[in-house]
Protein backbone atom coordinates (compact mmCIF):
# COMPACT_ATOMS: atom_id res chain seq x y z
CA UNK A 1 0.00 0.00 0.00
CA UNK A 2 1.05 3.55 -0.75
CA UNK A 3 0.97 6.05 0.87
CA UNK A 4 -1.75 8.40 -0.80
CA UNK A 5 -3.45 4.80 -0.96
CA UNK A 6 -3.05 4.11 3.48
CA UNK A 7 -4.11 8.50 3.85
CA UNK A 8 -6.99 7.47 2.32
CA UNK A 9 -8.24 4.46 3.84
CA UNK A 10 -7.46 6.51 7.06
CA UNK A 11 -10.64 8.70 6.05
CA UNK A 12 -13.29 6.17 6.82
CA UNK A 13 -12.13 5.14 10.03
CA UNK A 14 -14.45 6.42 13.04
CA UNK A 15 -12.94 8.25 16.27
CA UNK A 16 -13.33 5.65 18.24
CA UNK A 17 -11.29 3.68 15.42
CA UNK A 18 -8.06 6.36 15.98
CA UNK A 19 -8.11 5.90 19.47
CA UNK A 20 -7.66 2.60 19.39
CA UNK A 21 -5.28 1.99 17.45
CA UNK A 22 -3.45 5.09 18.85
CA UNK A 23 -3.65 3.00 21.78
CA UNK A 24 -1.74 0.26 20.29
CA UNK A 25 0.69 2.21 18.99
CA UNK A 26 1.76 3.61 22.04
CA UNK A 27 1.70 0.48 23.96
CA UNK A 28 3.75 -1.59 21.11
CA UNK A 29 6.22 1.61 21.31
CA UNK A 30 6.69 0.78 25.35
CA UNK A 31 8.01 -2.34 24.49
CA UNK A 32 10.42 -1.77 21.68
CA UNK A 33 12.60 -0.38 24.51
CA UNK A 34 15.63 -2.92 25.39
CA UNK A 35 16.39 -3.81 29.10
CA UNK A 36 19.79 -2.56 28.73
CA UNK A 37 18.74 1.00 27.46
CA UNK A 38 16.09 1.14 30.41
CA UNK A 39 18.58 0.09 32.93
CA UNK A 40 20.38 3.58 32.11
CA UNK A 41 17.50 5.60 33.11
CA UNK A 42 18.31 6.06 36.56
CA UNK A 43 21.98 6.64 36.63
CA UNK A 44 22.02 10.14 37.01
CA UNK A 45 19.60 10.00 39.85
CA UNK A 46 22.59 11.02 42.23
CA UNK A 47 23.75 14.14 40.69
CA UNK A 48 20.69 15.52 39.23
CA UNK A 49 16.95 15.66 40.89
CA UNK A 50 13.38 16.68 39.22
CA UNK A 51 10.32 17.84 40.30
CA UNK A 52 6.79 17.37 38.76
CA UNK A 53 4.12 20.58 38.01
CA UNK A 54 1.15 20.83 36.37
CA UNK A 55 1.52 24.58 34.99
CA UNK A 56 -1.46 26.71 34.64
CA UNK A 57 -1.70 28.47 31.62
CA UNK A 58 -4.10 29.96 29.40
CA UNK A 59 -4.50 27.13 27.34
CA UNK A 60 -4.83 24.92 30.68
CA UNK A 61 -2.70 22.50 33.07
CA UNK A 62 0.67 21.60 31.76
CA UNK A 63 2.89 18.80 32.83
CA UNK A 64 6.17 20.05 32.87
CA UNK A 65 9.45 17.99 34.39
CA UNK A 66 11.55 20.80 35.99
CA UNK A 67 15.45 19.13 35.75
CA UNK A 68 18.65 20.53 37.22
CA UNK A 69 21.95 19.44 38.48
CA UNK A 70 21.78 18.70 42.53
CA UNK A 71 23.87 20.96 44.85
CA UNK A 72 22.66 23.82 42.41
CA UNK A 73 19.83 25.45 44.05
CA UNK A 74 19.94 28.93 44.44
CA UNK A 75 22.06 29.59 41.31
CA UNK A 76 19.98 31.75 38.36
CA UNK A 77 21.14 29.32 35.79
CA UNK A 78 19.98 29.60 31.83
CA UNK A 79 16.77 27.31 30.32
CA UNK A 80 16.59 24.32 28.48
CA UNK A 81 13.39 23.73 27.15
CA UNK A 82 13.37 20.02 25.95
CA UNK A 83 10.23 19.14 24.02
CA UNK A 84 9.73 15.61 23.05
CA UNK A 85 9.05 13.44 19.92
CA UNK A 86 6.83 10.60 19.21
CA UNK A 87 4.98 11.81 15.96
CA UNK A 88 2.87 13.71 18.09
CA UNK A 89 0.89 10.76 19.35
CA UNK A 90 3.71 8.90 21.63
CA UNK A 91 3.71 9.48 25.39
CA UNK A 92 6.24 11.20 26.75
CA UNK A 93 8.80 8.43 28.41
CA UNK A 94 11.55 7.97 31.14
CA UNK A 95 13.98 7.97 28.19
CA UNK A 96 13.05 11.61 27.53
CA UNK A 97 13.53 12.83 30.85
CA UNK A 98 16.52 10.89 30.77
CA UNK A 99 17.66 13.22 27.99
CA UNK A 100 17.03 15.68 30.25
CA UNK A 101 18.85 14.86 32.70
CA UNK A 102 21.97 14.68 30.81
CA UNK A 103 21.53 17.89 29.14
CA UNK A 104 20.95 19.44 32.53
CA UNK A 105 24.90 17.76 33.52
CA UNK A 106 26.47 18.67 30.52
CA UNK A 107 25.29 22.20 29.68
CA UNK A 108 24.63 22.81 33.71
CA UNK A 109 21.26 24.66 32.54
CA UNK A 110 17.95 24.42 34.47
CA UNK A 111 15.82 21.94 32.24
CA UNK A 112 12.13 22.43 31.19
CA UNK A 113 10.94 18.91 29.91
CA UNK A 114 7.26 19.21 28.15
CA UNK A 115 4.74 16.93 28.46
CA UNK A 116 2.20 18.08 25.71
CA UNK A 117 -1.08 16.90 25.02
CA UNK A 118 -1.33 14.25 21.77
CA UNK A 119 -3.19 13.47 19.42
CA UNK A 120 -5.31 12.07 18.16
CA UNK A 121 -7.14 13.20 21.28
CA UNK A 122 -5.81 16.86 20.62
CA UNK A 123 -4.96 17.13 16.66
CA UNK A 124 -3.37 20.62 15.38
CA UNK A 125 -3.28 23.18 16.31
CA UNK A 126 -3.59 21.61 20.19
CA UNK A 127 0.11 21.82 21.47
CA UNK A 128 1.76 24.58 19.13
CA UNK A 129 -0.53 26.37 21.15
CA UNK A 130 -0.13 24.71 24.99
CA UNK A 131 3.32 25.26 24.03
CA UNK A 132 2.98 28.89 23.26
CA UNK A 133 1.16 29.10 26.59
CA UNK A 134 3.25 28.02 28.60
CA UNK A 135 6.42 30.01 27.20
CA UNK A 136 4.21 32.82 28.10
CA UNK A 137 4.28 31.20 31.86
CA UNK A 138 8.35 30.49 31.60
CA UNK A 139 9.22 34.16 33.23
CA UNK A 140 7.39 32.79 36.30
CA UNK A 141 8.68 29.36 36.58
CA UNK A 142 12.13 31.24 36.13
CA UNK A 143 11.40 33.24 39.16
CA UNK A 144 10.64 29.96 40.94
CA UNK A 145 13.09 27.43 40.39
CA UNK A 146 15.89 30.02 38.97
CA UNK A 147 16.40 30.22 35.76
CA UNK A 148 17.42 32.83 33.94
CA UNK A 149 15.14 34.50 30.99
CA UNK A 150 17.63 36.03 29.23
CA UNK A 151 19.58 32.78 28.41
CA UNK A 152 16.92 30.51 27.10
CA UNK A 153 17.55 27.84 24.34
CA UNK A 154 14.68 25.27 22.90
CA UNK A 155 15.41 21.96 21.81
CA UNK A 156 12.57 19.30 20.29
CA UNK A 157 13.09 15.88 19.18
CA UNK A 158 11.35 15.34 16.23
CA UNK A 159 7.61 16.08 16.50
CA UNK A 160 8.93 18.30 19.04
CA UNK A 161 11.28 20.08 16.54
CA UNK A 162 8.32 19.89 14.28
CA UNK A 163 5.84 22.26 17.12
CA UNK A 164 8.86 24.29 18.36
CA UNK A 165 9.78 25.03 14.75
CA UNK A 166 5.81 26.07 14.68
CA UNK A 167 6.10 28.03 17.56
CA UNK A 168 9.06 30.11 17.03
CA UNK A 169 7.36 30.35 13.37
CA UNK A 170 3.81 31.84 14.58
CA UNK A 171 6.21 34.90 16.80
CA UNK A 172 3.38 35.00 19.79
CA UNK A 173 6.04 33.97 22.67
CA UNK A 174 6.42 36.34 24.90
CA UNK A 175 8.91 39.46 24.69
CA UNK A 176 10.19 38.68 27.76
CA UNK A 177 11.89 35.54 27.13
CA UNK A 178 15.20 36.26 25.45
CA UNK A 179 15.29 33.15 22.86
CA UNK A 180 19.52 32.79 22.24
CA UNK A 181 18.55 29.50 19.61
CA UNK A 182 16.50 26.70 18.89
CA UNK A 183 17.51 22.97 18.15
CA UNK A 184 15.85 20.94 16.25
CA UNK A 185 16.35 17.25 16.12
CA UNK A 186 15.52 15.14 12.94
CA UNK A 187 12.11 16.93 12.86
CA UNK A 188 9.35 16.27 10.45
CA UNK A 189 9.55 19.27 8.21
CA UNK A 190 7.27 18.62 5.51
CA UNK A 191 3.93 16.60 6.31
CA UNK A 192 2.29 17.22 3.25
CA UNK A 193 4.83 15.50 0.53
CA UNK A 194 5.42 11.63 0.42
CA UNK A 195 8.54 11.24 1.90
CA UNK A 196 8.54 7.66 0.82
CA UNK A 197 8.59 8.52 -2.73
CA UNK A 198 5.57 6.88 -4.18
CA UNK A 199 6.69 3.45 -2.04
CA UNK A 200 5.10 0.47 -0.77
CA UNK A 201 4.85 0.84 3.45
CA UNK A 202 6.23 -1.25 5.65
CA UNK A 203 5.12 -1.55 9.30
CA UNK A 204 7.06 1.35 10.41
CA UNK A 205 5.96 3.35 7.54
CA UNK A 206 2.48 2.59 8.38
CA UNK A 207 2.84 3.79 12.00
CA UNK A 208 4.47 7.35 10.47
CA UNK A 209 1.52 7.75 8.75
CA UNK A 210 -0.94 7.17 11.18
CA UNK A 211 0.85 9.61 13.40
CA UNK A 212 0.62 12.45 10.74
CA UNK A 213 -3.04 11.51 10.38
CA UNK A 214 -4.38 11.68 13.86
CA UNK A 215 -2.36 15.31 14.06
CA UNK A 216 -4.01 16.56 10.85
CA UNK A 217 -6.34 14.75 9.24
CA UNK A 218 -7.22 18.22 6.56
CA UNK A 219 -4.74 17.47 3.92
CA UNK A 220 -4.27 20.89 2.62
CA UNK A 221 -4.14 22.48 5.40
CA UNK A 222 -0.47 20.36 6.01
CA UNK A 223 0.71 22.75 3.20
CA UNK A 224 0.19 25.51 6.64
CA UNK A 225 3.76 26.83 7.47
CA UNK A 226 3.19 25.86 10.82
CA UNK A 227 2.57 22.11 10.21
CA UNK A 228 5.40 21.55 7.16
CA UNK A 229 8.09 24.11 7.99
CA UNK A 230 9.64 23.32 4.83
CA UNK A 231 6.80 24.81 2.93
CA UNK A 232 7.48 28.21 4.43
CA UNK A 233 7.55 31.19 2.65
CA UNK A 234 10.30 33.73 3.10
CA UNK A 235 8.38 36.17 4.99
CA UNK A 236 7.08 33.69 7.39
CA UNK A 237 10.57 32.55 8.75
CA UNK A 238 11.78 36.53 9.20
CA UNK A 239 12.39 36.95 13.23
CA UNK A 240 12.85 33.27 13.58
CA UNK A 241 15.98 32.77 15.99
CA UNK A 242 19.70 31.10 15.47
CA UNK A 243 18.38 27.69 14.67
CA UNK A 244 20.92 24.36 14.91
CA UNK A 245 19.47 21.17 12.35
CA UNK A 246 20.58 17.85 13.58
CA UNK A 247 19.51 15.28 11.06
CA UNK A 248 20.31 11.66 10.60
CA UNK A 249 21.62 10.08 7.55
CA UNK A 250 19.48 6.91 7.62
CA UNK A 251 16.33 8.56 8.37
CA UNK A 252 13.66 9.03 5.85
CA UNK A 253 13.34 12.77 7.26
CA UNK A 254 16.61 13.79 6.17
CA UNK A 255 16.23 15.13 3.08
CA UNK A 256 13.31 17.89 4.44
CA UNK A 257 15.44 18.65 7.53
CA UNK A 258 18.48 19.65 4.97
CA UNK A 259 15.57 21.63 2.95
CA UNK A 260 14.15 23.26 5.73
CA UNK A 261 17.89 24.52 6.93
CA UNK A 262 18.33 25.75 3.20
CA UNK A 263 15.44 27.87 3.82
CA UNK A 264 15.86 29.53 6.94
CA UNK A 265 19.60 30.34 5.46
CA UNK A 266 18.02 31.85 2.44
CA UNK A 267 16.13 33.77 4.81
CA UNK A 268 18.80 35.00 6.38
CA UNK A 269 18.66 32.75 9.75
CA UNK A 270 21.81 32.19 11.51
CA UNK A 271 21.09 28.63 11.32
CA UNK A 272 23.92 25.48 11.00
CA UNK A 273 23.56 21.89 10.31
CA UNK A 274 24.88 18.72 11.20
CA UNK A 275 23.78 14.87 9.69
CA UNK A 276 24.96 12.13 11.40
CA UNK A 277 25.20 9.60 8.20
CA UNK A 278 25.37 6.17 10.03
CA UNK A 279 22.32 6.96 12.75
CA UNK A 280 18.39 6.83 12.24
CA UNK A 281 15.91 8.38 13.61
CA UNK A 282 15.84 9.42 17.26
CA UNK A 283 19.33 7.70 17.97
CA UNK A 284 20.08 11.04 20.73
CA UNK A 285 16.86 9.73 23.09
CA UNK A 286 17.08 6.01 21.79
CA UNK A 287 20.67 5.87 23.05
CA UNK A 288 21.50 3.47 19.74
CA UNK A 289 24.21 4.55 16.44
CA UNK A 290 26.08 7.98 17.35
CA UNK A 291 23.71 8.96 20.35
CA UNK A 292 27.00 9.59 22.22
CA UNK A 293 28.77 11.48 19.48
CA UNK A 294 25.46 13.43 18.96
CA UNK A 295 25.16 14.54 22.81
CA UNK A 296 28.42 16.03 22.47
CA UNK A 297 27.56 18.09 19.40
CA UNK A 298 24.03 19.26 21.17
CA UNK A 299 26.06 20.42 24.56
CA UNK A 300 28.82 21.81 22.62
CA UNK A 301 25.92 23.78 20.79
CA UNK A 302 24.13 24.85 23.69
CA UNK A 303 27.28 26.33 25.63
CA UNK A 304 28.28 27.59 22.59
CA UNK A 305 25.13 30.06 22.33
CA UNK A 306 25.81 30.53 25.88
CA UNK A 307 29.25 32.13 25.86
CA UNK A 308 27.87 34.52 23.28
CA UNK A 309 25.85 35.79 26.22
């Protein structure tokens, strides 16, 4: 089955039909994760410690992971807003506040791991905007747990590249966070072209596809700058901050993260780009191929934006 063929049987399943299988999806997801990768989870429980909040925004109640080195309290140190991928259906996982955790010992920044609602339960536009919302809330957390607005750097794994890409896209974040750069991880950059090139599916293929159907299920409106950021015109990336693409060379996804990095450079975006050839898709929070390798690169990134502070 082709793609254009699967979209379309997707149209005649009921609601009831998406959530159950969105259901299975997740719960077959839970278990491709080996013992050996789990077992790492906790090994930075020592030397870093998190606490649980359900923000109140305007859009609602958040979950939000706050993540920070231990024996750092009472420091103002900058923000790292990690947002999570899982074609924007997946739950968010141990492994990503695992990610977390790391980032918070190697870049010794106070950690903001988002939880956001999925779909198909919440399709687009449901977390660009909870996002949005609670960016407008980060100048209070800051205050809280002290972090410092003036040194604040997004990162998104990708469907989380995919919203913050959206986000920093739409400009309605508020003017008193001072956004140094944005990272964004293998993202989906173009949900409206077959990125399987006319293809037959395979299992995994299916799954991609179901993901970018329960987030939009209006076909044209994928061609929206804020759903395929590769489609974006040159006006709508103007104001869009220092942006790092990480891509992976054996990921499908590849070839629109490269295009969407041509465009923001076109558009004058300080932007740079790195491909790790011999890793797939979501090797930094997978820990599989050059996660290690690739953890370097994203901490040497983030202090990098830092010492231009």
């Amino acid at each position: 089955m082709t793609r254009s063929e699967f979209v379309e049987s997707c149209r005649s399943l009921t609601e009831g039909q998406l959530q159950e299988i969105a259901v299975q999806l997740r719960a077959r997801a839970g278990g491709r994760i080996p013992p050996q990768v789990t077992a790492m989870f906790r090994s930075l429980d020592d030397v870093t410690q998190t606490e649980e909040l359900r923000v109140e925004t305007a859009w609602g109640k958040t979950h939000v992971i706050i993540v920070r080195q231990k024996g750092r309290e009472g420091e103002t140190l900058p923000i790292f807003v990690n947002v999570h991928g899982g074609g924007w259906c997946l739950d968010h996982t141990e492994r990503d506040v695992y990610f977390s955790r790391r980032m918070a010992v190697a870049t010794g920044c106070l950690v903001v791991d988002v939880d956001y609602v999925l779909a198909p339960e919440y399709p687009y536009p449901a977390a660009i905007e909870e996002i949005e919302a609670l960016l407008d809330k980060l100048p209070e957390l800051a205050l809280t747990y002290g972090g410092d607005t003036e040194r604040v750097i997004l990162c998104g794994q990708s469907a989380g590249g995919n919203l913050l890409g959206a986000v920093t896209q739409r400009k309605r974040v508020t003017a008193s966070l001072n956004i140094l750069a944005q990272i964004l991880c293998y993202l989906p950059a173009d949900n409206y072209n077959d990125h399987f090139n006319g293809g037959e599916l395979d299992e995994r293929g299916q799954s991609t596809e179901y993901y970018g159907f329960f987030y939009n299920r209006n076909f044209e409106e994928r061609k929206n700058h804020d759903v395929s950021l590769a489609l974006s015109a040159p006006e709508e990336l103007k104001g869009v901050p220092a942006t790092d693409i990480v891509t992976a060379g054996l990921d499908n996804l590849m070839p629109e993260g490269r295009r969407y990095y041509e465009l923001l450079t076109a558009a004058g975006i300080r932007t740079s780009y790195r491909c790790f050839e011999h890793s797939r898709h979501g090797f930094l929070v997978n820990l599989y191929d050059e996660w290690k390798e690739g953890e370097e690169y994203v901490s040497a990134l983030v202090q990098g934006h830092l010492k231009e502070t």
